[in-house]
PDB file of N, CA and C in Angstrom:
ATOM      1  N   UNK A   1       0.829  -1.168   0.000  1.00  0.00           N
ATOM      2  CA  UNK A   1       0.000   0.000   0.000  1.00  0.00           C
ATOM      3  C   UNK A   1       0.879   1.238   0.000  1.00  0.00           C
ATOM      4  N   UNK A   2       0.945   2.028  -1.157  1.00  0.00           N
ATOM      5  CA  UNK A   2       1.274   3.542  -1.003  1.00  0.00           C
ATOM      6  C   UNK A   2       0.930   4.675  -0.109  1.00  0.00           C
ATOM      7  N   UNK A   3       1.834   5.028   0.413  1.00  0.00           N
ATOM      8  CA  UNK A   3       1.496   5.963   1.196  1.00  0.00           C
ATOM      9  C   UNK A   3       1.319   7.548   0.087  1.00  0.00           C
ATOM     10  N   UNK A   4       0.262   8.028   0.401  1.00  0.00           N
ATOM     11  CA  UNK A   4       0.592   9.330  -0.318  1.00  0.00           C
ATOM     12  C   UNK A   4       1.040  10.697   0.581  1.00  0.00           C
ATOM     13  N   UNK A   5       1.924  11.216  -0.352  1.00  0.00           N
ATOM     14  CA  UNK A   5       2.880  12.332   0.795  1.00  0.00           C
ATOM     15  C   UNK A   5       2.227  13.574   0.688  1.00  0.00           C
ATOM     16  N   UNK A   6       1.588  14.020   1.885  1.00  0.00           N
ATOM     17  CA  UNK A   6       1.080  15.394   2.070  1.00  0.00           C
ATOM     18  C   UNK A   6       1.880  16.577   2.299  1.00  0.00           C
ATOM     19  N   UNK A   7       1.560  17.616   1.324  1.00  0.00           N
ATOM     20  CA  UNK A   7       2.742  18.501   1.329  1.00  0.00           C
ATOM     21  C   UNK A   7       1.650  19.624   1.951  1.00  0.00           C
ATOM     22  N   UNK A   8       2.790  20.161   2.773  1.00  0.00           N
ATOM     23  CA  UNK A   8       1.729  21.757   3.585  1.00  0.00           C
ATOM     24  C   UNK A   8       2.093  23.160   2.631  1.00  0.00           C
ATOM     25  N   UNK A   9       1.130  23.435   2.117  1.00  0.00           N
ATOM     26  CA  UNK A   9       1.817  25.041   2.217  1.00  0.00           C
ATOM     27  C   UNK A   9       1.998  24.850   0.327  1.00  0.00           C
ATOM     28  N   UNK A  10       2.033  23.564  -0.495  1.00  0.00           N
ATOM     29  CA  UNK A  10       1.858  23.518  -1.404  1.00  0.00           C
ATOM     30  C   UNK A  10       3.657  23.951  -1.900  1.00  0.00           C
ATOM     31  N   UNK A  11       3.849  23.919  -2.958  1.00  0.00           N
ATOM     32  CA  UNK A  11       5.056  24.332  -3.463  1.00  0.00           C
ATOM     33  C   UNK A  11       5.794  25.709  -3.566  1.00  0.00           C
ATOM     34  N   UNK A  12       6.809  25.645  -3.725  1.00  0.00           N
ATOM     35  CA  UNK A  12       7.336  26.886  -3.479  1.00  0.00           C
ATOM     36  C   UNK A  12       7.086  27.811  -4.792  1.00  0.00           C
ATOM     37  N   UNK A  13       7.287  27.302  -6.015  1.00  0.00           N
ATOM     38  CA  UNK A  13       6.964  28.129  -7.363  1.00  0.00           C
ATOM     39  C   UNK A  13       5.078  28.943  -6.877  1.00  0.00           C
ATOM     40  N   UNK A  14       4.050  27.627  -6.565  1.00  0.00           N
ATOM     41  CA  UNK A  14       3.077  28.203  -6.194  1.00  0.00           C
ATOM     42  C   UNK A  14       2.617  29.589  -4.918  1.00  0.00           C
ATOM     43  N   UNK A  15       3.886  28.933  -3.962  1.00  0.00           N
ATOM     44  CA  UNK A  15       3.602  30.429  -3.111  1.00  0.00           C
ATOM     45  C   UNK A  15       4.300  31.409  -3.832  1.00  0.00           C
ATOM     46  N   UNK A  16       5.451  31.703  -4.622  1.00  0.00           N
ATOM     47  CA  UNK A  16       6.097  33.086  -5.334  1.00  0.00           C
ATOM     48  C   UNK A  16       4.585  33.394  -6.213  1.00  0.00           C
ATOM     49  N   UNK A  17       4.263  32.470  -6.761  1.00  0.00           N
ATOM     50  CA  UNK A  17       2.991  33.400  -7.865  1.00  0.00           C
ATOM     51  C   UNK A  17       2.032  34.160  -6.754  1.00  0.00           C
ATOM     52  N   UNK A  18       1.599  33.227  -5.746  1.00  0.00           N
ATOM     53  CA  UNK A  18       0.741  33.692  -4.974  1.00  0.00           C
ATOM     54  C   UNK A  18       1.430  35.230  -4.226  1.00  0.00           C
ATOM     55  N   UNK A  19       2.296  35.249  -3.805  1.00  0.00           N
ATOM     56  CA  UNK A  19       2.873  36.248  -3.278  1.00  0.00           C
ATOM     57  C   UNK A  19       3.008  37.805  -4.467  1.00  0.00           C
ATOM     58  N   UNK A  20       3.686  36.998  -5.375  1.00  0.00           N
ATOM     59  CA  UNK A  20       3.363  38.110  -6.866  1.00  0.00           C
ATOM     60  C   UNK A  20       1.995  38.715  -7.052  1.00  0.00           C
ATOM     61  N   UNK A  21       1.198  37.691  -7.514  1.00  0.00           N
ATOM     62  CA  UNK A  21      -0.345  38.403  -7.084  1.00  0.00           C
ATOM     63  C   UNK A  21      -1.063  39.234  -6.520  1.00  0.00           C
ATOM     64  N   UNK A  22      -0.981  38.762  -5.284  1.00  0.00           N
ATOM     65  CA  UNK A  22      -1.104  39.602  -4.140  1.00  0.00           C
ATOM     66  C   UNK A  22      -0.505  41.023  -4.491  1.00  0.00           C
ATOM     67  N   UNK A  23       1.049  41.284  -4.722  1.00  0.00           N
ATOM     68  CA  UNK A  23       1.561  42.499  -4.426  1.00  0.00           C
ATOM     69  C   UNK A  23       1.207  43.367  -5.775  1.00  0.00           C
ATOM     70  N   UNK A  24       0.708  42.494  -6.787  1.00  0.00           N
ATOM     71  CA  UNK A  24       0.015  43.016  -7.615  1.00  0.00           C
ATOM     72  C   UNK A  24      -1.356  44.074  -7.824  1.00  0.00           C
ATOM     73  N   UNK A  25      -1.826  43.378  -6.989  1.00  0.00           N
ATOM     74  CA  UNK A  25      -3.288  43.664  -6.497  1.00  0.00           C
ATOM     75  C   UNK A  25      -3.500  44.715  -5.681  1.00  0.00           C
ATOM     76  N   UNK A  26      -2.186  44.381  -4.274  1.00  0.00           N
ATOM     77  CA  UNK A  26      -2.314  45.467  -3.373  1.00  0.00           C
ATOM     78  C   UNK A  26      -1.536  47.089  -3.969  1.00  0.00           C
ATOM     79  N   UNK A  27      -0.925  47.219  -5.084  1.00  0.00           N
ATOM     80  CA  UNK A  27      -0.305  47.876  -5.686  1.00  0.00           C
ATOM     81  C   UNK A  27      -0.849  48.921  -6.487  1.00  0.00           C
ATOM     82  N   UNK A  28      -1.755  48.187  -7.163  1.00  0.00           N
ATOM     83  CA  UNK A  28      -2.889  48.591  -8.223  1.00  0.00           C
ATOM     84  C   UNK A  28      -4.053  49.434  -7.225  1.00  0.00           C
ATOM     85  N   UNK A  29      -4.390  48.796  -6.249  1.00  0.00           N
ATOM     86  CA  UNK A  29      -5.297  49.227  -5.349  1.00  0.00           C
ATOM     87  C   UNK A  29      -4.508  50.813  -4.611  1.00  0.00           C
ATOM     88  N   UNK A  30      -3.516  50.673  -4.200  1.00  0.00           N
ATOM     89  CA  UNK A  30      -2.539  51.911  -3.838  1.00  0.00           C
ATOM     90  C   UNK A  30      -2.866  53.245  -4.986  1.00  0.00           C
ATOM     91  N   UNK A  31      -2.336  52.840  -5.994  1.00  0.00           N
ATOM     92  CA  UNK A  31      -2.376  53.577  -7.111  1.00  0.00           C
ATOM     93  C   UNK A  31      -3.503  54.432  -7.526  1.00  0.00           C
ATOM     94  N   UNK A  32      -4.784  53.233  -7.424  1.00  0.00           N
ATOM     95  CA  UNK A  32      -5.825  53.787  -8.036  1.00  0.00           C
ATOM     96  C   UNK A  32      -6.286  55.029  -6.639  1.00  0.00           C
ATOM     97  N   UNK A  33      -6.356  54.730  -5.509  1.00  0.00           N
ATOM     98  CA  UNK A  33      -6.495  55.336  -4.229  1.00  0.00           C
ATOM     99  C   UNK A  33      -6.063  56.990  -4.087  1.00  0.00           C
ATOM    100  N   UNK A  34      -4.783  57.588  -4.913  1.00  0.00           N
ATOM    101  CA  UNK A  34      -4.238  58.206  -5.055  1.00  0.00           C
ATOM    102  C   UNK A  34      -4.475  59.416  -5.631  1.00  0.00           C
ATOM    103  N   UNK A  35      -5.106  59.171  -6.472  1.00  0.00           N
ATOM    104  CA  UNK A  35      -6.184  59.662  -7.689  1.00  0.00           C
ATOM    105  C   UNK A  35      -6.855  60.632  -7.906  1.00  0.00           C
ATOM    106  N   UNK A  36      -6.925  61.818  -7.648  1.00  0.00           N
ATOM    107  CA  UNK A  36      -8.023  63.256  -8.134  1.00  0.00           C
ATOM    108  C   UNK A  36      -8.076  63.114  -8.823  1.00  0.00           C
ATOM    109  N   UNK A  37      -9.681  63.023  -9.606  1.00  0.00           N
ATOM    110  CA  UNK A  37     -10.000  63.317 -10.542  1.00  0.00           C
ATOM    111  C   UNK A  37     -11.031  64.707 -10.885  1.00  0.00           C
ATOM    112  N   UNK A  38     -10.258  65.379 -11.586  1.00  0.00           N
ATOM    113  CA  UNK A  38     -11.258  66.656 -11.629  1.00  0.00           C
ATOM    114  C   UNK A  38     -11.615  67.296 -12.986  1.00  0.00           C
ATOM    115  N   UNK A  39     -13.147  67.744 -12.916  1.00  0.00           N
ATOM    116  CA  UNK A  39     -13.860  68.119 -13.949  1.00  0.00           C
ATOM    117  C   UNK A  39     -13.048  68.422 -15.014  1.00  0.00           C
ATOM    118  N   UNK A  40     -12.813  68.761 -16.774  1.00  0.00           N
ATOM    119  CA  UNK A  40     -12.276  69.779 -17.034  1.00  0.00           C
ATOM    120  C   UNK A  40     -12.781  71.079 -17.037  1.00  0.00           C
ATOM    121  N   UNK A  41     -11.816  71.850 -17.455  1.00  0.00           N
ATOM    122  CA  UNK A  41     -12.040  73.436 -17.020  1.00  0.00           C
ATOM    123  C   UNK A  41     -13.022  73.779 -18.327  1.00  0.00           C
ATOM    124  N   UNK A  42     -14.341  75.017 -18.440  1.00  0.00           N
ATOM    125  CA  UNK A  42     -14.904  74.831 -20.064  1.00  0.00           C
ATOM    126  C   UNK A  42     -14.025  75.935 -20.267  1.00  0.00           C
ATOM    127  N   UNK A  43     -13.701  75.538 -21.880  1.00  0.00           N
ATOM    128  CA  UNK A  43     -13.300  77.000 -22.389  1.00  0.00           C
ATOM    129  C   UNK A  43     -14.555  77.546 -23.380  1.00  0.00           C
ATOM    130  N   UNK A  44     -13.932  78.438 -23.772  1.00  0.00           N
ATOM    131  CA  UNK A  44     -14.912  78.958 -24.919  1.00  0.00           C
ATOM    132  C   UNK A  44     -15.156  78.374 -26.273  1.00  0.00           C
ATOM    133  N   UNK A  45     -15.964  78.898 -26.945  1.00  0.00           N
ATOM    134  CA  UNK A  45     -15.855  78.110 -28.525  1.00  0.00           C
ATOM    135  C   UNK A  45     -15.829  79.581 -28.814  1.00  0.00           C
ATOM    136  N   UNK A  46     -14.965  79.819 -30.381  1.00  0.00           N
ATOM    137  CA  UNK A  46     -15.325  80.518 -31.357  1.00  0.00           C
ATOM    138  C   UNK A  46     -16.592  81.528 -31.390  1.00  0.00           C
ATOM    139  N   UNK A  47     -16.968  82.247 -31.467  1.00  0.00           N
ATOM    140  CA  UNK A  47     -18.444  82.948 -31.730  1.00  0.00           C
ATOM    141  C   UNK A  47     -19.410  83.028 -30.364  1.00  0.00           C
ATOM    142  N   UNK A  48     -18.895  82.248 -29.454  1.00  0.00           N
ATOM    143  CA  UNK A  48     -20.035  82.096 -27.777  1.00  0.00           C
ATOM    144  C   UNK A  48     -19.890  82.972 -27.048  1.00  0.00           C
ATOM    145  N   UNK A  49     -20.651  83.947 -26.722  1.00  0.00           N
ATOM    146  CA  UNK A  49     -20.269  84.899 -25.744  1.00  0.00           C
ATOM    147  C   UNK A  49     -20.496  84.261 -24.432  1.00  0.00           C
ATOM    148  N   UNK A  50     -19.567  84.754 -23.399  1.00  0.00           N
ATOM    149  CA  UNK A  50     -19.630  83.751 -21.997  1.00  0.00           C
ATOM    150  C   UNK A  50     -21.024  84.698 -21.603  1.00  0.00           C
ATOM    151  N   UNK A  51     -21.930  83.769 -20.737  1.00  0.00           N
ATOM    152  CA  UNK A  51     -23.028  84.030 -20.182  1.00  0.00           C
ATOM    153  C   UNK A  51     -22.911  85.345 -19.097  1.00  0.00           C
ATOM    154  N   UNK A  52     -23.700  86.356 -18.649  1.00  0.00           N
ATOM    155  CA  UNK A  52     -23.537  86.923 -17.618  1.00  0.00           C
ATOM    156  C   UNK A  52     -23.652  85.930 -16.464  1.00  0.00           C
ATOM    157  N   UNK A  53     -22.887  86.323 -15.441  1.00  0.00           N
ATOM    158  CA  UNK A  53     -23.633  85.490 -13.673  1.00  0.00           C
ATOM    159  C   UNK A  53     -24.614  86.815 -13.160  1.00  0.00           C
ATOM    160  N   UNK A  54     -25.226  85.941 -12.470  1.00  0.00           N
ATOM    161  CA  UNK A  54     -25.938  86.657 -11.399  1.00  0.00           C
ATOM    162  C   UNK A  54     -24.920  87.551 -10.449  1.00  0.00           C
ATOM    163  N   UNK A  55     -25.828  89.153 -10.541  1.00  0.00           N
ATOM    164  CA  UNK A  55     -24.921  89.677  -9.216  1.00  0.00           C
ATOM    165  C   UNK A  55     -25.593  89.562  -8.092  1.00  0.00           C
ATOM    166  N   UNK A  56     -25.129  89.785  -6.769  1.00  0.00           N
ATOM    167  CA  UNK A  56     -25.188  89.833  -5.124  1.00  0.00           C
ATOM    168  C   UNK A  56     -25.963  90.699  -5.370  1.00  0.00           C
ATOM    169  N   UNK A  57     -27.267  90.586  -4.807  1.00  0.00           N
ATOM    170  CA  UNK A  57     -27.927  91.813  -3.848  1.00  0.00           C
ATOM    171  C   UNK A  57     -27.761  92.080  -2.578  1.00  0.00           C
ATOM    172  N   UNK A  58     -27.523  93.112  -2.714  1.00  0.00           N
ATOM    173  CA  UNK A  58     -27.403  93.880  -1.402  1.00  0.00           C
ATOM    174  C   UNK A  58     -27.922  93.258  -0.117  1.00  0.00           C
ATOM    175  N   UNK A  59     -27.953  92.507   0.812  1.00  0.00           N
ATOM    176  CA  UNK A  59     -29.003  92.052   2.100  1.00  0.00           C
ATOM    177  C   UNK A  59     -29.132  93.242   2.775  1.00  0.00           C
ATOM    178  N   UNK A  60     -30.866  93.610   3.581  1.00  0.00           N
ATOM    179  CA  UNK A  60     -30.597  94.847   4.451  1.00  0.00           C
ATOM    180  C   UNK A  60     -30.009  94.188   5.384  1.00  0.00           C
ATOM    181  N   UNK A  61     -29.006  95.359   6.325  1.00  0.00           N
ATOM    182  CA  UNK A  61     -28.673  95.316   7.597  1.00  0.00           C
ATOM    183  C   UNK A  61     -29.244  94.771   8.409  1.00  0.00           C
ATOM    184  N   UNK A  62     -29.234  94.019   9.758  1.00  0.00           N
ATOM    185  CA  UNK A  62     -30.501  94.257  10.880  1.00  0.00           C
ATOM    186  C   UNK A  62     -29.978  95.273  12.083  1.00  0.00           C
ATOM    187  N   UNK A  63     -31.135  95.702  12.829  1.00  0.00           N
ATOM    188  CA  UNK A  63     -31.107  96.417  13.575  1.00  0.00           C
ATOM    189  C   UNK A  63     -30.347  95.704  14.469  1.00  0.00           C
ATOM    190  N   UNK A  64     -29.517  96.792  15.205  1.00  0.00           N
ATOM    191  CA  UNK A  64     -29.002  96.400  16.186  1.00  0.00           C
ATOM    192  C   UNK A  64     -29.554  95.495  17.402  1.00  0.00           C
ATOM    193  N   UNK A  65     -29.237  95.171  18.181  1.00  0.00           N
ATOM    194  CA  UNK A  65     -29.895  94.534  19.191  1.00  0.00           C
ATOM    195  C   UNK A  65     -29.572  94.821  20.986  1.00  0.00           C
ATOM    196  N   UNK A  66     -30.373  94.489  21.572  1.00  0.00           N
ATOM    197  CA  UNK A  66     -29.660  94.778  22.694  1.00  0.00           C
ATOM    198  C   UNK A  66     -28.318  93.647  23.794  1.00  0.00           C
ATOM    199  N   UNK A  67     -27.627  94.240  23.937  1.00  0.00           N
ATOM    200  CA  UNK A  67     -26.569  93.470  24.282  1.00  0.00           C
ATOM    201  C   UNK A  67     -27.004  93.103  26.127  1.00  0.00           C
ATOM    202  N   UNK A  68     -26.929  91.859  26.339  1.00  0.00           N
ATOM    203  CA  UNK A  68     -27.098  91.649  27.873  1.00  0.00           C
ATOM    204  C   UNK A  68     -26.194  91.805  28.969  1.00  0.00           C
ATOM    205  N   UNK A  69     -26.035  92.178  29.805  1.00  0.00           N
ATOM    206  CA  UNK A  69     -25.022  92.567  30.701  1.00  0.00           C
ATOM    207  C   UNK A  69     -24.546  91.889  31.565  1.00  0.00           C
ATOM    208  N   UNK A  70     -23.426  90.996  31.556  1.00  0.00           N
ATOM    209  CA  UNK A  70     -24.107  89.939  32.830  1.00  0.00           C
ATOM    210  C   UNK A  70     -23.853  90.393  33.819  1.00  0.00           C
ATOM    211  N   UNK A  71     -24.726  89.450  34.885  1.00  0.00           N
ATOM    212  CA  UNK A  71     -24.903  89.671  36.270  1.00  0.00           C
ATOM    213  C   UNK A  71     -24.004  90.042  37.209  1.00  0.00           C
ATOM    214  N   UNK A  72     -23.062  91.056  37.939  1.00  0.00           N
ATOM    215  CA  UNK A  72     -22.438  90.698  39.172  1.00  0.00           C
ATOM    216  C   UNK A  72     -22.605  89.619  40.033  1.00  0.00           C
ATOM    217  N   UNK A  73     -21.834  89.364  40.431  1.00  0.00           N
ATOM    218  CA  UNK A  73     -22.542  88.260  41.485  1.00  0.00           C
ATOM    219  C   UNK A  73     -22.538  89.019  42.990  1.00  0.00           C
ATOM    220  N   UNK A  74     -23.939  88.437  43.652  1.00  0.00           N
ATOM    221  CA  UNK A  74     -23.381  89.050  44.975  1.00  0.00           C
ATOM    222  C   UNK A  74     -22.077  88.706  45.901  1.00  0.00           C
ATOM    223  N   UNK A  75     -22.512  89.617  46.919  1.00  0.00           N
ATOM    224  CA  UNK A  75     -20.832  89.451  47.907  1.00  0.00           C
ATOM    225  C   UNK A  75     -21.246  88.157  48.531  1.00  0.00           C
ATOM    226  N   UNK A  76     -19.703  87.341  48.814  1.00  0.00           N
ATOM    227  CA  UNK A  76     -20.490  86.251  49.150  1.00  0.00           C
ATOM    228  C   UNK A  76     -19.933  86.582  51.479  1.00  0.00           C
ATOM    229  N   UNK A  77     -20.776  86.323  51.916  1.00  0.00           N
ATOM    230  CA  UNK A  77     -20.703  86.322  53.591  1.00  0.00           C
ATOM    231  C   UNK A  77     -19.168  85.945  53.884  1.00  0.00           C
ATOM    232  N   UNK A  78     -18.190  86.332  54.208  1.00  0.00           N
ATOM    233  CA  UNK A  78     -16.980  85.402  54.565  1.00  0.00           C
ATOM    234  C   UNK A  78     -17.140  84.720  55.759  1.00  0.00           C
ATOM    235  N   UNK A  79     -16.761  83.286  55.505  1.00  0.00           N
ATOM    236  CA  UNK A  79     -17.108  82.051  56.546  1.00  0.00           C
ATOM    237  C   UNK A  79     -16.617  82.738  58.254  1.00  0.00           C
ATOM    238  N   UNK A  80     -16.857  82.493  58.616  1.00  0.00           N
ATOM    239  CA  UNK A  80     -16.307  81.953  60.466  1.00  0.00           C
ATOM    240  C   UNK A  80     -15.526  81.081  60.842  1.00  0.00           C
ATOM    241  N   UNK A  81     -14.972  81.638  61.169  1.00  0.00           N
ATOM    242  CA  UNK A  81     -13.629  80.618  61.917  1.00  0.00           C
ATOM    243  C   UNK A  81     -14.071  79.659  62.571  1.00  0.00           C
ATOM    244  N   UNK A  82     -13.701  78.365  62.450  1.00  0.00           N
ATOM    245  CA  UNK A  82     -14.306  77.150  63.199  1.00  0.00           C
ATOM    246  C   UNK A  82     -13.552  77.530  64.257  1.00  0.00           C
ATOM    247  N   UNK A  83     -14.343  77.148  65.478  1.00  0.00           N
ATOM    248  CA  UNK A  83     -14.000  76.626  66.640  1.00  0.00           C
ATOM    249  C   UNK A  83     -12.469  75.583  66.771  1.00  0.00           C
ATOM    250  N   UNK A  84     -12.106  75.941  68.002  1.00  0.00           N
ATOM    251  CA  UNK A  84     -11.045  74.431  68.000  1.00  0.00           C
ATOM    252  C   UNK A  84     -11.255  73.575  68.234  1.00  0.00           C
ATOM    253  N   UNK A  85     -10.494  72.305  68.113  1.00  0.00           N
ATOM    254  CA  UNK A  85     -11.332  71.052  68.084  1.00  0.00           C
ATOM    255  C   UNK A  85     -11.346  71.016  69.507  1.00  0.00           C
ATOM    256  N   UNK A  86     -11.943  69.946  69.994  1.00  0.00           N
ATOM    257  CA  UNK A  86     -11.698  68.824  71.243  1.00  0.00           C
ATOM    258  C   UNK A  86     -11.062  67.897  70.742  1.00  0.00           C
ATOM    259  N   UNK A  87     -10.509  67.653  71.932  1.00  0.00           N
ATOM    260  CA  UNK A  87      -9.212  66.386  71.723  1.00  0.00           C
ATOM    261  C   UNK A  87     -10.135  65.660  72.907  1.00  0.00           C
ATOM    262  N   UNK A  88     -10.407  64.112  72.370  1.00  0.00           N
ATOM    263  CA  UNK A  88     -11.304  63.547  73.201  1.00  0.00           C
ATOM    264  C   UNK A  88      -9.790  62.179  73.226  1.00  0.00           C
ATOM    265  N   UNK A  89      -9.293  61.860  74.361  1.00  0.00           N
ATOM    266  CA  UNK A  89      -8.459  60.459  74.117  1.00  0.00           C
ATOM    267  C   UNK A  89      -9.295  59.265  74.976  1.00  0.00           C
ATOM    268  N   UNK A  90      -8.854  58.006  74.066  1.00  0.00           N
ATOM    269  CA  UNK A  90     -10.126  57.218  73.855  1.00  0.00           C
ATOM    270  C   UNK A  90      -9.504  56.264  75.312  1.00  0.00           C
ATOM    271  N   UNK A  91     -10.542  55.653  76.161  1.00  0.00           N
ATOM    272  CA  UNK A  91     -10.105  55.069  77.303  1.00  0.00           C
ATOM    273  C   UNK A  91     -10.674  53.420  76.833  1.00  0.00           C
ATOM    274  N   UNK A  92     -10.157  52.673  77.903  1.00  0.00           N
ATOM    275  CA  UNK A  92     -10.007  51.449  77.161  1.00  0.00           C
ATOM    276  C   UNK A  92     -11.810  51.289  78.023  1.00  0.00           C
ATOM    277  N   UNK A  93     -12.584  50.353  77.081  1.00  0.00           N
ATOM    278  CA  UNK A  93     -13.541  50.082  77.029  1.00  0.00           C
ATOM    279  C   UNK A  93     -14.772  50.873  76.145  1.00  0.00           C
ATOM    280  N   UNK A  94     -14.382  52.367  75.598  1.00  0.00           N
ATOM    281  CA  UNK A  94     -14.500  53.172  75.200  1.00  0.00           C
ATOM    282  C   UNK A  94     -15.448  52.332  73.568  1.00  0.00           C
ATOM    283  N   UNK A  95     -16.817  52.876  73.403  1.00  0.00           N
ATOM    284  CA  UNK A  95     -17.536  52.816  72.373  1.00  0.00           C
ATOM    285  C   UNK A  95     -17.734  53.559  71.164  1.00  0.00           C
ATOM    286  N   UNK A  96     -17.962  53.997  70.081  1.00  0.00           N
ATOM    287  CA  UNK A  96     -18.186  55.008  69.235  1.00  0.00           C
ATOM    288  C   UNK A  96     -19.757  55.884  69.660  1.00  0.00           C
ATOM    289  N   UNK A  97     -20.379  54.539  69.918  1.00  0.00           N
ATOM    290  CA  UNK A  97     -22.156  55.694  70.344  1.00  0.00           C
ATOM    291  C   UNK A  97     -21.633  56.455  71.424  1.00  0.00           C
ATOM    292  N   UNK A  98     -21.531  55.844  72.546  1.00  0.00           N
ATOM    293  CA  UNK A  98     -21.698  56.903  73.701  1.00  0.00           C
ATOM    294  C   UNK A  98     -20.678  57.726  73.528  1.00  0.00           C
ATOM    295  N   UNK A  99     -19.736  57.828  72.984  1.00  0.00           N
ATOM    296  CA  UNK A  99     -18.382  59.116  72.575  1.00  0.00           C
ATOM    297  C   UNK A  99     -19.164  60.243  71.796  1.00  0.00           C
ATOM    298  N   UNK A 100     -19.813  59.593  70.596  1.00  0.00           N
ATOM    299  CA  UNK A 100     -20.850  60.678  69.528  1.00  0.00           C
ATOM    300  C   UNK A 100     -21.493  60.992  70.465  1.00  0.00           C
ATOM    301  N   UNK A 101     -22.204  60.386  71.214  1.00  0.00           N
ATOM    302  CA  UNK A 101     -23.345  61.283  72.449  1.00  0.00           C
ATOM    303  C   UNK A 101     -23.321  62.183  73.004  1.00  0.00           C
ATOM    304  N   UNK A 102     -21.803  62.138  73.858  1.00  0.00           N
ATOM    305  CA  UNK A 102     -21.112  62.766  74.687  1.00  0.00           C
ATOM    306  C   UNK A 102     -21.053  64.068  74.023  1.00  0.00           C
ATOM    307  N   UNK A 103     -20.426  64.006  72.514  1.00  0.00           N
ATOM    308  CA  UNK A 103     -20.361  65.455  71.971  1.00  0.00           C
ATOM    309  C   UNK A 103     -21.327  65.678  70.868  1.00  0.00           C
ATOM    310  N   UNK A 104     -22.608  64.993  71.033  1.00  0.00           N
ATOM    311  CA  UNK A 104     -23.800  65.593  69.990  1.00  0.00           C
ATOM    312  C   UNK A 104     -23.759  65.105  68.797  1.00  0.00           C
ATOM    313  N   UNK A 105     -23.060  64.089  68.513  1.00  0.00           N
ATOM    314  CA  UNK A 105     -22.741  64.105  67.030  1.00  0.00           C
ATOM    315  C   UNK A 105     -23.377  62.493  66.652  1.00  0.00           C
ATOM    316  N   UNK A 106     -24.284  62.607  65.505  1.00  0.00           N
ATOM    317  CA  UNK A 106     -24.610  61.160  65.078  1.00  0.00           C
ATOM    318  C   UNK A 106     -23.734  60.388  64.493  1.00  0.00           C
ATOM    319  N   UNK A 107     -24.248  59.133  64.316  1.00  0.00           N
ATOM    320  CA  UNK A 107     -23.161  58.149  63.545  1.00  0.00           C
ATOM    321  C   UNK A 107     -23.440  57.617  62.422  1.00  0.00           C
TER     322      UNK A 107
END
């Protein structure tokens, strides 16, 4: 029984074409990409007088308007000096509620 031999990747002449191809393709595609194409310019013929254009009319002005002023802002109160702290040092058995209690403060 013959074994038949599996080749990966196919031959080497076949990958250069394939590779040629390709850079063919991607080349052409470059090229065409590149490309402005623009109207030509008209010239005249013999005997054609060029057309008038339309001129600009004038737009009226508009009236001025009134300009808004912005706001000042008011003065603002300057804060108050906080108080100094309390220095509370914590004793052993010492809780967070009854400490907040002690000085009014929730938790």
């Amino acid at each position: 029984m013959d074994r038949a031999v599996i080749r990966r990747g196919g031959t080497r002449e076949r990958r250069a074409a394939v590779l040629i191809c390709l850079a063919f393709v991607v080349g052409l595609t470059m090229v065409g990409c590149g490309r402005v194409l623009q109207p030509p310019t008209p010239t005249l013929v013999a005997g054609e007088t060029p057309r008038p254009t339309d001129t600009p009319r004038p737009t009226a002005t508009r009236r001025a308007t009134f300009t808004p002023v912005p706001a000042t802002p008011s003065t603002t109160p300057t804060p108050t000096a906080t108080p100094t702290p309390v220095i509370y040092t914590i004793k052993k058995g010492d809780t967070l509620i009854p400490i907040a209690r002690k000085f009014g403060v929730t938790v």
